[in-house]
Each structure stands twice: as structure tokens, then as C-alpha cells.
C-alpha atoms as a PDB file:
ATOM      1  CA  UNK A   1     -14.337 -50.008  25.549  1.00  0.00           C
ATOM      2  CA  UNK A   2     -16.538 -52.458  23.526  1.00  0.00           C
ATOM      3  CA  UNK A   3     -18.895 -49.869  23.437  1.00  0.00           C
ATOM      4  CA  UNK A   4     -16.728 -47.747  21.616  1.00  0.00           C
ATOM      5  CA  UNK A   5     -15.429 -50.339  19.426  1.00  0.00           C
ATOM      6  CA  UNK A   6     -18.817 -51.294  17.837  1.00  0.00           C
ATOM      7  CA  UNK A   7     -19.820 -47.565  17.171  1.00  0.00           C
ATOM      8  CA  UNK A   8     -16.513 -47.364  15.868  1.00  0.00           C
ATOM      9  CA  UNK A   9     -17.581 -50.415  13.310  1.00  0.00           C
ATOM     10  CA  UNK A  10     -20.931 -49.061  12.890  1.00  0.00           C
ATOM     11  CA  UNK A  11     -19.859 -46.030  12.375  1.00  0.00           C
ATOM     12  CA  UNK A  12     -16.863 -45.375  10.667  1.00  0.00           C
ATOM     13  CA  UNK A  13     -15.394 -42.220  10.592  1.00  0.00           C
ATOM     14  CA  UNK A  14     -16.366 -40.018   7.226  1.00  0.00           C
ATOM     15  CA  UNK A  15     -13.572 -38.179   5.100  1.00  0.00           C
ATOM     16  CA  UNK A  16     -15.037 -34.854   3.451  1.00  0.00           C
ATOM     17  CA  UNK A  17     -15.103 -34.987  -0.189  1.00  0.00           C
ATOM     18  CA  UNK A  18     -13.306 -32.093  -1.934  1.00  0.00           C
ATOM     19  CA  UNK A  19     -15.112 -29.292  -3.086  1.00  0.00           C
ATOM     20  CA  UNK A  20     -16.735 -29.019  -6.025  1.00  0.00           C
ATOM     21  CA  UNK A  21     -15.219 -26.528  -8.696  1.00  0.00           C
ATOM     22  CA  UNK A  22     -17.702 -24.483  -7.954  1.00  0.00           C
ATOM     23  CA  UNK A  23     -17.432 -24.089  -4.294  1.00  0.00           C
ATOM     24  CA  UNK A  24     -13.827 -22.809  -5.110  1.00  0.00           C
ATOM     25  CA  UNK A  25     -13.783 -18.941  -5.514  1.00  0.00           C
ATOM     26  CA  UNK A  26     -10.423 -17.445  -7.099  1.00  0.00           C
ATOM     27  CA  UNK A  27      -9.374 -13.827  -7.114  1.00  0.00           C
ATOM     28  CA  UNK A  28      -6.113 -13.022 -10.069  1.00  0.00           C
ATOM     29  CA  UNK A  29      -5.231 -10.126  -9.954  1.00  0.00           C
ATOM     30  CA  UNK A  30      -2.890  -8.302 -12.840  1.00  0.00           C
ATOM     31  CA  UNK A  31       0.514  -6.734 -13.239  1.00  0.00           C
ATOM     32  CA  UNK A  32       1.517  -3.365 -13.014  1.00  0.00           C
ATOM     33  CA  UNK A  33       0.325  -1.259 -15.922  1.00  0.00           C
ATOM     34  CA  UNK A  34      -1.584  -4.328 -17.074  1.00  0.00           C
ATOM     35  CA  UNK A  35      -5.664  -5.020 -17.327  1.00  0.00           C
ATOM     36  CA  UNK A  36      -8.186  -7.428 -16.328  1.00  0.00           C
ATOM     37  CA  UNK A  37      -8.284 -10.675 -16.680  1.00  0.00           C
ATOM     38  CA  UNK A  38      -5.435 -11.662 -14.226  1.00  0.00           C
ATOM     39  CA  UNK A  39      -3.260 -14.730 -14.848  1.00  0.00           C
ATOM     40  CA  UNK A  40      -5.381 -17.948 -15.600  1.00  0.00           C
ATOM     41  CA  UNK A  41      -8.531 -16.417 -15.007  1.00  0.00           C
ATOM     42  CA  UNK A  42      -9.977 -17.478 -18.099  1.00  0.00           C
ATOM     43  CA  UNK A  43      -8.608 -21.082 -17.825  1.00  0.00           C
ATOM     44  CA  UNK A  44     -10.291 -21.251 -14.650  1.00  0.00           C
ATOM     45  CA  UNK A  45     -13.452 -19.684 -15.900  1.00  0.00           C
ATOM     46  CA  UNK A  46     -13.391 -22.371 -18.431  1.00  0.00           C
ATOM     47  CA  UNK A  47     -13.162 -25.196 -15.575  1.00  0.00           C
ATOM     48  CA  UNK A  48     -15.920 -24.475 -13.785  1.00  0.00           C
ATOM     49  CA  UNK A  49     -14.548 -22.276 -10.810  1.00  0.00           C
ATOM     50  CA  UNK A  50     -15.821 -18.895  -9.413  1.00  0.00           C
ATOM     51  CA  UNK A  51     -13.237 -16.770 -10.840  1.00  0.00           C
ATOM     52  CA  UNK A  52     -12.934 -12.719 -10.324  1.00  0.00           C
ATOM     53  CA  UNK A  53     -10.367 -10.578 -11.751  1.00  0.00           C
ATOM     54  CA  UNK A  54     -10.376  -7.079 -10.370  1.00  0.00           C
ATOM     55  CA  UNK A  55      -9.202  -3.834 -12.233  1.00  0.00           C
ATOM     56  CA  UNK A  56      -6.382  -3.070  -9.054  1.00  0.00           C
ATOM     57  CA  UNK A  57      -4.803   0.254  -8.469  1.00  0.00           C
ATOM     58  CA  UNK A  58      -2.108  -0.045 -10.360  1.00  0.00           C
ATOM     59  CA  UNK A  59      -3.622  -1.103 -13.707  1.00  0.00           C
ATOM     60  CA  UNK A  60      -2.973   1.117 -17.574  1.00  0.00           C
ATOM     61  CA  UNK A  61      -6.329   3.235 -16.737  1.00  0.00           C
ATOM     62  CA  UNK A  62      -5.873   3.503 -12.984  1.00  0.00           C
ATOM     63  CA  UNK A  63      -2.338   4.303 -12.570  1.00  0.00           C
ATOM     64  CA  UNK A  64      -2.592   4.730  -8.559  1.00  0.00           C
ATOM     65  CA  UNK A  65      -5.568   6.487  -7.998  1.00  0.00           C
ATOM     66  CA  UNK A  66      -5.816   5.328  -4.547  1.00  0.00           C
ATOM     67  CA  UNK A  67      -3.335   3.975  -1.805  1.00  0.00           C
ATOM     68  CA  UNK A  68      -2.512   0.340  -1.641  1.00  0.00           C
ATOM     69  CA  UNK A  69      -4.362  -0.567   1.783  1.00  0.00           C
ATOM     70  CA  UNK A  70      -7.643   0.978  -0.242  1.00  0.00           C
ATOM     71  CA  UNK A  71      -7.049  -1.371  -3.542  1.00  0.00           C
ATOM     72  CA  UNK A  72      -6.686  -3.987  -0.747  1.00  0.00           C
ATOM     73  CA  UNK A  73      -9.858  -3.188   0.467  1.00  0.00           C
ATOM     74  CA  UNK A  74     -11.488  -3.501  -2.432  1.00  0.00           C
ATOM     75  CA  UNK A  75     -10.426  -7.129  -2.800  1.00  0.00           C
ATOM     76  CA  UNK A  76     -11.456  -7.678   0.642  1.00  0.00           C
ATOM     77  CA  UNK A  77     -15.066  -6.751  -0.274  1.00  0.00           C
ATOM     78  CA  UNK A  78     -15.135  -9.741  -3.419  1.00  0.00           C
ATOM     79  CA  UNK A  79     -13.552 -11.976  -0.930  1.00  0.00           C
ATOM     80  CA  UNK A  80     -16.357 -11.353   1.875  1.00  0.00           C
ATOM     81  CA  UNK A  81     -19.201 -11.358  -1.421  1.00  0.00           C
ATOM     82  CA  UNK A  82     -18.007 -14.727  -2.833  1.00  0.00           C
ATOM     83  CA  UNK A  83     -17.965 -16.456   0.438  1.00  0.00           C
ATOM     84  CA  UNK A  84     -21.877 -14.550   0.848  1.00  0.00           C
ATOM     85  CA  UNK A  85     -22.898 -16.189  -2.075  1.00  0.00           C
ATOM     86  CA  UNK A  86     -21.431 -19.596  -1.102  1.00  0.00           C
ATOM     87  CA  UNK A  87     -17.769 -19.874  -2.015  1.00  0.00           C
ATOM     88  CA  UNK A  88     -16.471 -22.573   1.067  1.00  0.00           C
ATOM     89  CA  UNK A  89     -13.085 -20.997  -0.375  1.00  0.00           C
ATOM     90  CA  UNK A  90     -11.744 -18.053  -1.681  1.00  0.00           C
ATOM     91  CA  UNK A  91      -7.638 -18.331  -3.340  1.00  0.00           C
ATOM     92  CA  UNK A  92      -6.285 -15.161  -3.550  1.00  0.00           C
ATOM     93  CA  UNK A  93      -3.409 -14.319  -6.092  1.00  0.00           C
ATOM     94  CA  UNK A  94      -1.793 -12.716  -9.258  1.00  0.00           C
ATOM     95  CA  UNK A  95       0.864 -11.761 -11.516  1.00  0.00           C
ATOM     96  CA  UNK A  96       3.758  -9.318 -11.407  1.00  0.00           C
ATOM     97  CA  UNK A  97       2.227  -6.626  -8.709  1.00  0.00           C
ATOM     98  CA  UNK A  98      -0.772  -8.400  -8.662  1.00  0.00           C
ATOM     99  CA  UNK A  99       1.426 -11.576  -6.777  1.00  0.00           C
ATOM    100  CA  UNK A 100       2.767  -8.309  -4.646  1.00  0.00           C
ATOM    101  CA  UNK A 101      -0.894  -7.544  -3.926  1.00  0.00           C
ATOM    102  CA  UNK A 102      -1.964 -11.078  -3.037  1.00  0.00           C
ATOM    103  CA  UNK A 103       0.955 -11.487  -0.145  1.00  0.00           C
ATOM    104  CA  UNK A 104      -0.010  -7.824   0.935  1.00  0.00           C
ATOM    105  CA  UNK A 105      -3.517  -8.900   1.235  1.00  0.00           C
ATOM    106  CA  UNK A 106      -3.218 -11.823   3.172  1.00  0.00           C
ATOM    107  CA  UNK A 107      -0.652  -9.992   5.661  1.00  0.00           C
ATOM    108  CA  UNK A 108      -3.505  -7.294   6.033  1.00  0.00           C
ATOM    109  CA  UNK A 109      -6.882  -9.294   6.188  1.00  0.00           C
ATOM    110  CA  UNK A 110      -5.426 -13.151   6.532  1.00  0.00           C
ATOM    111  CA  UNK A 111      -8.706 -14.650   5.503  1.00  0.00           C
ATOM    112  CA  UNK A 112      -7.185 -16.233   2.195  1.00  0.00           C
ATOM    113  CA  UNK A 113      -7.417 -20.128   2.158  1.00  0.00           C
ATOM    114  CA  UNK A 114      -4.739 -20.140  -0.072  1.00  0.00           C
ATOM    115  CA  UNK A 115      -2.472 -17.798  -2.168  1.00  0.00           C
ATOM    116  CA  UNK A 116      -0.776 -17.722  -5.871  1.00  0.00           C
ATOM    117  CA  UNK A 117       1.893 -16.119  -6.134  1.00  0.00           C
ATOM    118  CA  UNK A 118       3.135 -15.809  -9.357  1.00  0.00           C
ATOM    119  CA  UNK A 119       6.164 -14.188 -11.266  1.00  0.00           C
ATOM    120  CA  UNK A 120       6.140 -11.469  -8.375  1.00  0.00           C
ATOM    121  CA  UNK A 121       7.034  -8.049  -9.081  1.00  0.00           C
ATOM    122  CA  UNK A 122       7.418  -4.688  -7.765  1.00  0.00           C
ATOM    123  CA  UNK A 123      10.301  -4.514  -5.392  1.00  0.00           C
ATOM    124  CA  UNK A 124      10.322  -0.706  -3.797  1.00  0.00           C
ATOM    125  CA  UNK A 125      13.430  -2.074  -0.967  1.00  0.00           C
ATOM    126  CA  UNK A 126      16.022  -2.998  -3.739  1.00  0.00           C
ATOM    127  CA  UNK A 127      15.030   0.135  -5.714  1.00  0.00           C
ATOM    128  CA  UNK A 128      15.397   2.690  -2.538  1.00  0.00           C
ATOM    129  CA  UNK A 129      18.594   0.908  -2.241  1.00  0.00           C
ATOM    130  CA  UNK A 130      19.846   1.141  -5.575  1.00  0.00           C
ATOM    131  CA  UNK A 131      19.675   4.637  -5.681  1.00  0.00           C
ATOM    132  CA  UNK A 132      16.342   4.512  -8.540  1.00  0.00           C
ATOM    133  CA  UNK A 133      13.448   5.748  -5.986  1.00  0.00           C
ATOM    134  CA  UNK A 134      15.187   7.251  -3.254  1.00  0.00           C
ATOM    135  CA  UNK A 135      15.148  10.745  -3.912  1.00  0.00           C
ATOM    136  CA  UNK A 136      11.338  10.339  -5.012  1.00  0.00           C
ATOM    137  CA  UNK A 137      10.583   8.395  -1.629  1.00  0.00           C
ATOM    138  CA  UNK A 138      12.388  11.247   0.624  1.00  0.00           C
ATOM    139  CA  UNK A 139      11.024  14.459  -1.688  1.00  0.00           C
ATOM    140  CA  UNK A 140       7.552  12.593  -0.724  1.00  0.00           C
ATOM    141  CA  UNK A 141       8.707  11.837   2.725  1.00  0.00           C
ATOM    142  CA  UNK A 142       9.201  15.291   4.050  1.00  0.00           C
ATOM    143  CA  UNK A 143       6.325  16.346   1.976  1.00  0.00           C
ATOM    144  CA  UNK A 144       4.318  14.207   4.115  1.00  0.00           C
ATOM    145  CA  UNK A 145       6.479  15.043   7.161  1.00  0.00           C
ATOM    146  CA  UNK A 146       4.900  18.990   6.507  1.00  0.00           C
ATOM    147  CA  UNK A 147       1.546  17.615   6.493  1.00  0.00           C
ATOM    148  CA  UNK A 148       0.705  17.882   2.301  1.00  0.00           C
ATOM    149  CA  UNK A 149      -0.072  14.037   1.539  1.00  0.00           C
ATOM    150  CA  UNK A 150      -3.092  14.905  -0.341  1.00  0.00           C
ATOM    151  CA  UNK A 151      -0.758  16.904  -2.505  1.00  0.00           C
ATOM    152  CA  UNK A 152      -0.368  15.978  -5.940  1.00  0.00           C
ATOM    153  CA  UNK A 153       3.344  14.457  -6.512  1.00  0.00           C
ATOM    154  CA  UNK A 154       5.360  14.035 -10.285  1.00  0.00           C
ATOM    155  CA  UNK A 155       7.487  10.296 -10.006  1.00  0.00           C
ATOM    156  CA  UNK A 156       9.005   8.223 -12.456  1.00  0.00           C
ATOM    157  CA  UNK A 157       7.443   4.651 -12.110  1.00  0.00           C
ATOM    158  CA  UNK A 158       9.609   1.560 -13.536  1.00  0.00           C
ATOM    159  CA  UNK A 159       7.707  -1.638 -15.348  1.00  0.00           C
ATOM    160  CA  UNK A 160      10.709  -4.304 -16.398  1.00  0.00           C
ATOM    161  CA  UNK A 161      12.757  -1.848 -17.476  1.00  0.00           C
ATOM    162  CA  UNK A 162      10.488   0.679 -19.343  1.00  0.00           C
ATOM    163  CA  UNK A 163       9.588   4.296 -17.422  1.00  0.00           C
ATOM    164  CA  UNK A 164       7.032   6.562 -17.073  1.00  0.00           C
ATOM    165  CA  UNK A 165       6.340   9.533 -15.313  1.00  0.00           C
ATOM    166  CA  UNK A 166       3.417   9.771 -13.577  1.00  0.00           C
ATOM    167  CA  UNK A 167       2.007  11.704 -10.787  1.00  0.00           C
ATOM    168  CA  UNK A 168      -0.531  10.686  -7.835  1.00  0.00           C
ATOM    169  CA  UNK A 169      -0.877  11.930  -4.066  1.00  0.00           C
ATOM    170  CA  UNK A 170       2.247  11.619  -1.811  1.00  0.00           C
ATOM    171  CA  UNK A 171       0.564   9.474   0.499  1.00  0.00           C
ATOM    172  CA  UNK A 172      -0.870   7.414  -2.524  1.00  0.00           C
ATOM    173  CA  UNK A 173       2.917   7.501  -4.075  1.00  0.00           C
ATOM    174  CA  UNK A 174       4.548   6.219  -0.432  1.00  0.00           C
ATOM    175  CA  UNK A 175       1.909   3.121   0.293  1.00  0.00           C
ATOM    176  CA  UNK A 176       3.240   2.041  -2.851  1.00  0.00           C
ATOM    177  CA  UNK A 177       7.075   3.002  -3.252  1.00  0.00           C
ATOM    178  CA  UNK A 178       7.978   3.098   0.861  1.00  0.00           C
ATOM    179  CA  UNK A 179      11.021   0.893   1.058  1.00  0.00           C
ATOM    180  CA  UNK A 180       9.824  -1.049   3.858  1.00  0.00           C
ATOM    181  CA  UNK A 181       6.027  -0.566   3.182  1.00  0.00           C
ATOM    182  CA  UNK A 182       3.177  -3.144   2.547  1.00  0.00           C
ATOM    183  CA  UNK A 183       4.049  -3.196  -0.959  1.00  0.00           C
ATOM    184  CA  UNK A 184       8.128  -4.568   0.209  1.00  0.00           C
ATOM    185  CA  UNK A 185       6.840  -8.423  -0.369  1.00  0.00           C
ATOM    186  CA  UNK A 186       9.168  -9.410   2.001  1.00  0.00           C
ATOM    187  CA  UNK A 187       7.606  -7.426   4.899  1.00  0.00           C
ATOM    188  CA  UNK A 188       4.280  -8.824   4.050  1.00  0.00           C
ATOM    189  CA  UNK A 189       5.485 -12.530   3.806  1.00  0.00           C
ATOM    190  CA  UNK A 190       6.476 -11.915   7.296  1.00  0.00           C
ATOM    191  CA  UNK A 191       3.568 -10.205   8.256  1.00  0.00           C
ATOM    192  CA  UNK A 192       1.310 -13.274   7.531  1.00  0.00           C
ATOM    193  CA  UNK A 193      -0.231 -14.513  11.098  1.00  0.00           C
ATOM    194  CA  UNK A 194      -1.870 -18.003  10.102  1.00  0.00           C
ATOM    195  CA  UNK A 195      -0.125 -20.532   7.551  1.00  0.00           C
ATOM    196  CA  UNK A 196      -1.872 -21.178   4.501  1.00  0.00           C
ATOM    197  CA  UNK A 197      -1.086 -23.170   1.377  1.00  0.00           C
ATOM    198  CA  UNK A 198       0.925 -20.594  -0.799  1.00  0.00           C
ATOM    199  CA  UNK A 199       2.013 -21.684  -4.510  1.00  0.00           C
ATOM    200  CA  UNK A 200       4.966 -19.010  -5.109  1.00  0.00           C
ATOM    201  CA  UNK A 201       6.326 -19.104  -9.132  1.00  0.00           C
ATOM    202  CA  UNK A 202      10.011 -17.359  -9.875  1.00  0.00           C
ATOM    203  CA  UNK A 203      11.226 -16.627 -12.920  1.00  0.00           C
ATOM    204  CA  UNK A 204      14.499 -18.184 -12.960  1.00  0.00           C
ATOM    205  CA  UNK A 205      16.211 -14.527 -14.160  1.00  0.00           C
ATOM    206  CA  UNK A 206      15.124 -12.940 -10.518  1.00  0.00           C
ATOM    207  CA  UNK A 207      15.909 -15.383  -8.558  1.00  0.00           C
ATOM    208  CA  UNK A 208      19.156 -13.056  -7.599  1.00  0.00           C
ATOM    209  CA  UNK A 209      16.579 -10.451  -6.109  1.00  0.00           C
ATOM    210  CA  UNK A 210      14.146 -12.461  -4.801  1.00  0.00           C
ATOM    211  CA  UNK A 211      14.786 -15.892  -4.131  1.00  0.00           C
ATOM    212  CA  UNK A 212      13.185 -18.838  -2.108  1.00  0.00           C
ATOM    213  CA  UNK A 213      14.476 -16.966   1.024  1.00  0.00           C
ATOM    214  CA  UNK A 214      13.266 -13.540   0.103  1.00  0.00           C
ATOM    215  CA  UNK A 215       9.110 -14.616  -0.038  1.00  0.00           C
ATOM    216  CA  UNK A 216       8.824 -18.744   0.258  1.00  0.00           C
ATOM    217  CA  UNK A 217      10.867 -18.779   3.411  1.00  0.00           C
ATOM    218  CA  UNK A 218       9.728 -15.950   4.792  1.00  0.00           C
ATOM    219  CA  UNK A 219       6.084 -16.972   4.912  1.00  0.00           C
ATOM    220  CA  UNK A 220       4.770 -19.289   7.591  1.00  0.00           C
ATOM    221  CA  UNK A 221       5.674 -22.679   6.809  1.00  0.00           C
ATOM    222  CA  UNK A 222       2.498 -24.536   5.726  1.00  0.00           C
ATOM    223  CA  UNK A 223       2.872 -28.430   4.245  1.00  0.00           C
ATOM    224  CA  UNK A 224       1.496 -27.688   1.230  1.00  0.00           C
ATOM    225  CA  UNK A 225       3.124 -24.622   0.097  1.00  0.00           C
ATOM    226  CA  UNK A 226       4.985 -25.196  -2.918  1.00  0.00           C
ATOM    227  CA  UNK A 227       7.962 -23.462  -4.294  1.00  0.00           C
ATOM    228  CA  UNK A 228       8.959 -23.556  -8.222  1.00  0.00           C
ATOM    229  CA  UNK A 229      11.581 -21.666 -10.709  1.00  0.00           C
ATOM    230  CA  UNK A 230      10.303 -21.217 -13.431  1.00  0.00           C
ATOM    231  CA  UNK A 231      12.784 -21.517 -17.082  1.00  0.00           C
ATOM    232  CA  UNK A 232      10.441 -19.032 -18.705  1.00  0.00           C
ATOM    233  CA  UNK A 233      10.620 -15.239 -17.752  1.00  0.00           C
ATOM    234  CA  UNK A 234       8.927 -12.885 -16.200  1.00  0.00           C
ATOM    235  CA  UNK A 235       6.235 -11.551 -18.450  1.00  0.00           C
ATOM    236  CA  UNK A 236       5.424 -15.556 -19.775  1.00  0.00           C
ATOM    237  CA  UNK A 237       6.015 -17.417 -15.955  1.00  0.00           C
ATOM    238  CA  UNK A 238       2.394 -17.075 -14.963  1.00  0.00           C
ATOM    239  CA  UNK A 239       0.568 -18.515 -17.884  1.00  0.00           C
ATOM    240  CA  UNK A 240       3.037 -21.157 -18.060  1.00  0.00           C
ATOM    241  CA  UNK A 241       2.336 -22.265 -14.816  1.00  0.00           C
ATOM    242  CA  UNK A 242      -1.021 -23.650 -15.482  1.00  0.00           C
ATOM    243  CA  UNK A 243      -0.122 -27.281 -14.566  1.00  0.00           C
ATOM    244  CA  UNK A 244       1.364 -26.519 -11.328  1.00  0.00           C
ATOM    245  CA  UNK A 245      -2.058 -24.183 -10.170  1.00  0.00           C
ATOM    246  CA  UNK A 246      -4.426 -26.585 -11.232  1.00  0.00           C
ATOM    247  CA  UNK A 247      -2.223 -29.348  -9.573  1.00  0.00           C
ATOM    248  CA  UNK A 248      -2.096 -26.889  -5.747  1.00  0.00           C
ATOM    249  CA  UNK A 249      -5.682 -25.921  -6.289  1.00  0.00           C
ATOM    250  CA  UNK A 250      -6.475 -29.693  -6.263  1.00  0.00           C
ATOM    251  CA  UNK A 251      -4.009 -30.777  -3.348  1.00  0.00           C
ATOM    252  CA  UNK A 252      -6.282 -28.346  -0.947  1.00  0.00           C
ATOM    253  CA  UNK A 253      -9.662 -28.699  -2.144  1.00  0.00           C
ATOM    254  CA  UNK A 254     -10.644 -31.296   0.064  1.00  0.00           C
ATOM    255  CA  UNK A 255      -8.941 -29.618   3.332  1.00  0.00           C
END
């Protein structure tokens, strides 16, 4: 016991010191329609962290040229090169879609350290339900029931309440637009295994269709995981939210 004791005094136990900026990796992806950068990306740039910002699936020039699970693999890849090239942690997140990809990524891969989740978008349950993608969804259902999901398939897409009509496989149109798919953000809160810190951002005007329940309280519960409603809307809610990432980023750098 007095053994212990003096190694104890002579030597004390050592708290980590947080990571350097530049031991922090960040992936932002963008909204739907949208283009790189993704939300803060610059601002991070600026401070001194690894920052990329991926052209996803779902961008203007893209418009779903590949299934969701692939864009997701694509992340995967910068998220296994920045950790190659010494990242000791990589934060996954977005806007819009790109907040949608971020929970869908961690549900598939879960090797996130963290997650922002900001002003998310694309909600394929409440728009089956409404009556706006169903007969899309089942038209490409039984198309791929008959075995054609490489064939070529005419929607109408929906981006905060402006249309277009665009076309891409059926399977590529169902990994995005399935009701209850990965791209449903409350199946892939629920999806995520381990608990990490997530920061998730709401507009105050969605909060009706998807609340603290609908993604914060569906995701493992993790002590720093932070919740805010944000006063601005939709389209501004990221970028205003600068304060509050740099403030989570900090809180779990030294984990």
C-alpha cells in the first residue's frame, strides 16, 4: 500500500492534452442540389483544421448518379485517407442532405468520432406519406420487383419547395426516396451501434417534422451530444451555427 502511494506521488497520473487543430480531420458535406464547399468548411480551413468537402451524389452536376450506400462509400475512403495521413480524428457532417448523409454514414460504417448535423433535410417517410413520392416509390418498386433496377426511371425531386424532374436508375432512385431506407434519418439515427458526440442544428420552422425526438433522441445517448433550435431557417441555420461547432469541436478534442 505505501508502495503504491509513493509511485502514486512520484508519479502522478497524466491527462492527454487535446489535439492540435491539425490532428482534427472534418468532412462537410453539402445540400441537395448544392456544391462543394459544405457548411463551415472554409471557416475551418481558415483555423487550422484538416477540412474535406466532397462533391456527394446528390449535388447540381451529379444529380444521383450513383446509389446512396456508393456516395457513402466514397466518404468512407477520405475518412480511412485522413486518418492514413495522421488525422487522430475524423468529424463527419453537413447541411440539408448532406446532415442526412452524415447520420447515414455513421449508421453504415460507425467509425465517426463525432457528427454535425446541421439544418437536416431530405425526409423520403413524411413525403411517401403525404401522398408527394408514393406513386414514384411504388412505379420504381415493382420495377425493381421485375428485375429492371438498372433501368433508367423519370421522378420529380423536391428541394424546399422548388421541383425538378429528373431521371436516374430505379435502384439509384429507391436508396434515395425508399420511405424507410438509409436516407429516412430516423432509421439511421437508430441504426447507430456506438455513441458518439453528435451536434444536431434545427431550424426552428421544422421542428413540426423533425423534432428533438425524430433524430436527437433517437441516436444513442452520448454526454456530449448537443441539441439546438435554431431562430434562423433552413437555408441560413448552418452557417449561423458557427459558435456552437467550434464550441462541440472543442468540448471533444481532448477525449
Amino acid at each position: 500500500m505505501l508502495f503504491g502511494l509513493a509511485l502514486a506521488t512520484v508519479f502522478p497520473a497524466v491527462t492527454a492534452a487535446p489535439l492540435a487543430k491539425n490532428e482534427i480531420a472534418l468532412i462537410l458535406m453539402h445540400g441537395k442540389w448544392g456544391k462543394t464547399p459544405g457548411p463551415l468548411a472554409r471557416y475551418f480551413e481558415r483555423e487550422g483544421y484538416r477540412v474535406f468537402s466532397p462533391e456527394m451524389p446528390w449535388s447540381e452536376r451529379r444529380l444521383y448518379d450513383t446509389t446512396y450506400r456508393a456516395g457513402l462509400e466514397e466518404v468512407h475512403r477520405e475518412v480511412e485517407r485522413l486518418r492514413a495521413a495522421g488525422a487522430k480524428k475524423v468529424i463527419v457532417g453537413g447541411e440539408s442532405f448532406g446532415a442526412n448523409g452524415a447520420l447515414a454514414y455513421q449508421a453504415v460504417y460507425g467509425d465517426a468520432d463525432a457528427l454535425l448535423v446541421l439544418a437536416p433535410g431530405h425526409m423520403p417517410g413524411s413525403w411517401y406519406r403525404s401522398g408527394l413520392t408514393r406513386d414514384a416509390v411504388e412505379r420504381a418498386g415493382a420495377l425493381a420487383t421485375e428485375g429492371n433496377r438498372d433501368q433508367r426511371f423519370s421522378f420529380t425531386d423536391s428541394n424546399q419547395e422548388r421541383q425538378r424532374n429528373l431521371s436516374a436508375t430505379v435502384d439509384t432512385y429507391l436508396s434515395f426516396f425508399r420511405p424507410n431506407g438509409l436516407a429516412n434519418m430516423n432509421v439511421s439515427a437508430r441504426g447507430i451501434k456506438q455513441p458518439v458526440p453528435v451536434l444536431v442544428v434545427n431550424s426552428t420552422n421544422e421542428v413540426k417534422t423533425q423534432g428533438r425526438q425524430f433524430i436527437f433522441e433517437a441516436l444513442p445517448p452520448h454526454p456530449k451530444s448537443v441539441y439546438i433550435e435554431s431562430a434562423l431557417d433552413h437555408g441560413n441555420a448552418a452557417e449561423g451555427a458557427r459558435t456552437e461547432a467550434q464550441r462541440f469541436i472543442d468540448s471533444i478534442a481532448g477525449d
